[in-house]
C-alpha atoms as a PDB file:
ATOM      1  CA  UNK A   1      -4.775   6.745  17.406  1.00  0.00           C
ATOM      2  CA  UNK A   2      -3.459   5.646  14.050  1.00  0.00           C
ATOM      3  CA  UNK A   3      -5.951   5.300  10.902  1.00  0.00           C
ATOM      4  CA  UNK A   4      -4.759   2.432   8.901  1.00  0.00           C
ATOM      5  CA  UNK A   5      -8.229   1.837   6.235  1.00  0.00           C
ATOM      6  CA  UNK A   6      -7.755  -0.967   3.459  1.00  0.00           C
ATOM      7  CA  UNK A   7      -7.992   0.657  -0.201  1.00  0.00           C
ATOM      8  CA  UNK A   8      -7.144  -0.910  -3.397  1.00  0.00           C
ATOM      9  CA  UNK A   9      -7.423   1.709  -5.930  1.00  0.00           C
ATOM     10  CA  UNK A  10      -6.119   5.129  -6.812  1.00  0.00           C
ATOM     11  CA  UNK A  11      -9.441   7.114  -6.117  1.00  0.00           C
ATOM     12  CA  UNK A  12      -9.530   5.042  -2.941  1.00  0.00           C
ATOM     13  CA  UNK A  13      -6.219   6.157  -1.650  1.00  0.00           C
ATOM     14  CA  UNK A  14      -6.484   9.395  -2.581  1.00  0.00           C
ATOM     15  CA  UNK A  15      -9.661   9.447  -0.878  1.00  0.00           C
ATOM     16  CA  UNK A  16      -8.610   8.451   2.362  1.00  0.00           C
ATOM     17  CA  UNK A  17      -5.824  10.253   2.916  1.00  0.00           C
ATOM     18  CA  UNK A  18      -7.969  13.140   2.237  1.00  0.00           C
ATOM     19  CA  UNK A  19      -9.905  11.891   5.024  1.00  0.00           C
ATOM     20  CA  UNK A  20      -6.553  11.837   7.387  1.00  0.00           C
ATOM     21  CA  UNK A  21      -5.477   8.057   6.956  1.00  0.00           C
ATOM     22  CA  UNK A  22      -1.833   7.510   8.260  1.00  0.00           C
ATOM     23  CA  UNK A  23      -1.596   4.429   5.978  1.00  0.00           C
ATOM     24  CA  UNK A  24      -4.012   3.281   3.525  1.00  0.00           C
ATOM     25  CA  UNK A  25      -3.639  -1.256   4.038  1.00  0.00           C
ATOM     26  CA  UNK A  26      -3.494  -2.290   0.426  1.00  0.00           C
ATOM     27  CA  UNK A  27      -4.977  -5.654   0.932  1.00  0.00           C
ATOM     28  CA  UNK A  28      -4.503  -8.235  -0.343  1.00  0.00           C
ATOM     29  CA  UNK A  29      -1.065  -7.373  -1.453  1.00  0.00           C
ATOM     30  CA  UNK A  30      -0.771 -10.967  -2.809  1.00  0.00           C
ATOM     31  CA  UNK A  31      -3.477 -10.176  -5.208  1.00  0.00           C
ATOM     32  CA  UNK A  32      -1.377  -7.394  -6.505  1.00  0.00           C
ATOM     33  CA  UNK A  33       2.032  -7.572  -8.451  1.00  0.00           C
ATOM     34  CA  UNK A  34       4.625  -5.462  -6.974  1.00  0.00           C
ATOM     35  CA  UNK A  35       4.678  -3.084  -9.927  1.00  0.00           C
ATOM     36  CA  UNK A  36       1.023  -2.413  -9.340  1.00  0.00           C
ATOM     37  CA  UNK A  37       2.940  -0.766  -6.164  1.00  0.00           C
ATOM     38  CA  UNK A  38       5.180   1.167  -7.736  1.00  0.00           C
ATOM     39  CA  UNK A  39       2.557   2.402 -10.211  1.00  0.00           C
ATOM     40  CA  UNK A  40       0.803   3.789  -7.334  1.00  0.00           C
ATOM     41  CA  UNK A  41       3.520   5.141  -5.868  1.00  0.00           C
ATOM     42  CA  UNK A  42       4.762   7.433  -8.803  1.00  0.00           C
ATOM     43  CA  UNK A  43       2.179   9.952  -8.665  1.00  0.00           C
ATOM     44  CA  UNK A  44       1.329   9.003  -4.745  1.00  0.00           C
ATOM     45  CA  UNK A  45       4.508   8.982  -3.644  1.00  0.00           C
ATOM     46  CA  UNK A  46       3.402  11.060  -0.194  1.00  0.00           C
ATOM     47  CA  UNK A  47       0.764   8.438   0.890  1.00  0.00           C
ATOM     48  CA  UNK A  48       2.021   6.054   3.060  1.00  0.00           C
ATOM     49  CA  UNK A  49       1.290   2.378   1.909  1.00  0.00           C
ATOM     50  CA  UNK A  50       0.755  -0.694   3.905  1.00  0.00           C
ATOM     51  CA  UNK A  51       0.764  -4.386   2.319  1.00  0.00           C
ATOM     52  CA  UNK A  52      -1.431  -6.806   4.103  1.00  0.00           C
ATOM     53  CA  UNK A  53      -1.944 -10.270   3.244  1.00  0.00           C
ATOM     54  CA  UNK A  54      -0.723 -12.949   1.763  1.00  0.00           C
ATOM     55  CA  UNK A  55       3.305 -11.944   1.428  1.00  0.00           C
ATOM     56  CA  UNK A  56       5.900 -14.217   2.421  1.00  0.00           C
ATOM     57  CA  UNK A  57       9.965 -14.280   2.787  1.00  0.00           C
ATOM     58  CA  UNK A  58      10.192 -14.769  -0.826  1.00  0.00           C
ATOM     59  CA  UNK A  59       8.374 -11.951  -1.873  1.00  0.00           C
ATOM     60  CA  UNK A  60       8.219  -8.934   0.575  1.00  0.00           C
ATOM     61  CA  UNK A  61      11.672  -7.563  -0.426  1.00  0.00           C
ATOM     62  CA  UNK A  62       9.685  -6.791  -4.053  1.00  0.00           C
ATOM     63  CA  UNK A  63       7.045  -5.173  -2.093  1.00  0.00           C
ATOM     64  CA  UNK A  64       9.133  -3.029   0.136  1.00  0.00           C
ATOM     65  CA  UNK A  65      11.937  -2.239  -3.027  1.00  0.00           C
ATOM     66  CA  UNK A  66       8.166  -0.697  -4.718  1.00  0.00           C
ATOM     67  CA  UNK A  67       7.696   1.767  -1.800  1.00  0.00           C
ATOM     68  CA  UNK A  68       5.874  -0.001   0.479  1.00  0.00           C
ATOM     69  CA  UNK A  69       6.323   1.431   4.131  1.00  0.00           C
ATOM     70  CA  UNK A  70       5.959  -1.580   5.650  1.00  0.00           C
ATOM     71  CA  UNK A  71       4.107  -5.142   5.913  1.00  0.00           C
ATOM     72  CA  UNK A  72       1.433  -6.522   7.986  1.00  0.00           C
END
């Protein structure tokens, strides 16, 4: 099985990948500016990152260009 949990903040991500998450769900991504992303992603750059929620064909190339792994 895959473990996908939903986190929004740093602590939270770092705590469950600690706890063996695949992907941590950042949800809802539409609540959060792309460069929120890409903040998270400089020092986390080994977590895996899923946005859920709220993107659309306008906006997921931002999300994916921030280091997104993918979109749900």
């Amino acid at each position: 099985m895959v473990s996908m949990p939903g986190a929004l903040t740093p602590t939270e991500i770092q705590t469950a990948h600690k706890a063996g998450a695949d992907f941590i769900k950042l949800f809802p991504i539409s609540n959060l500016a792309a460069g929120y992303v890409k903040a998270i992603k400089a020092p986390l750059s080994h977590i895996k990152l899923l946005g859920v929620g709220g993107f659309d064909e306008h906006n997921m190339q931002e999300y994916i260009k921030a280091g997104v792994s993918g979109l749900a």
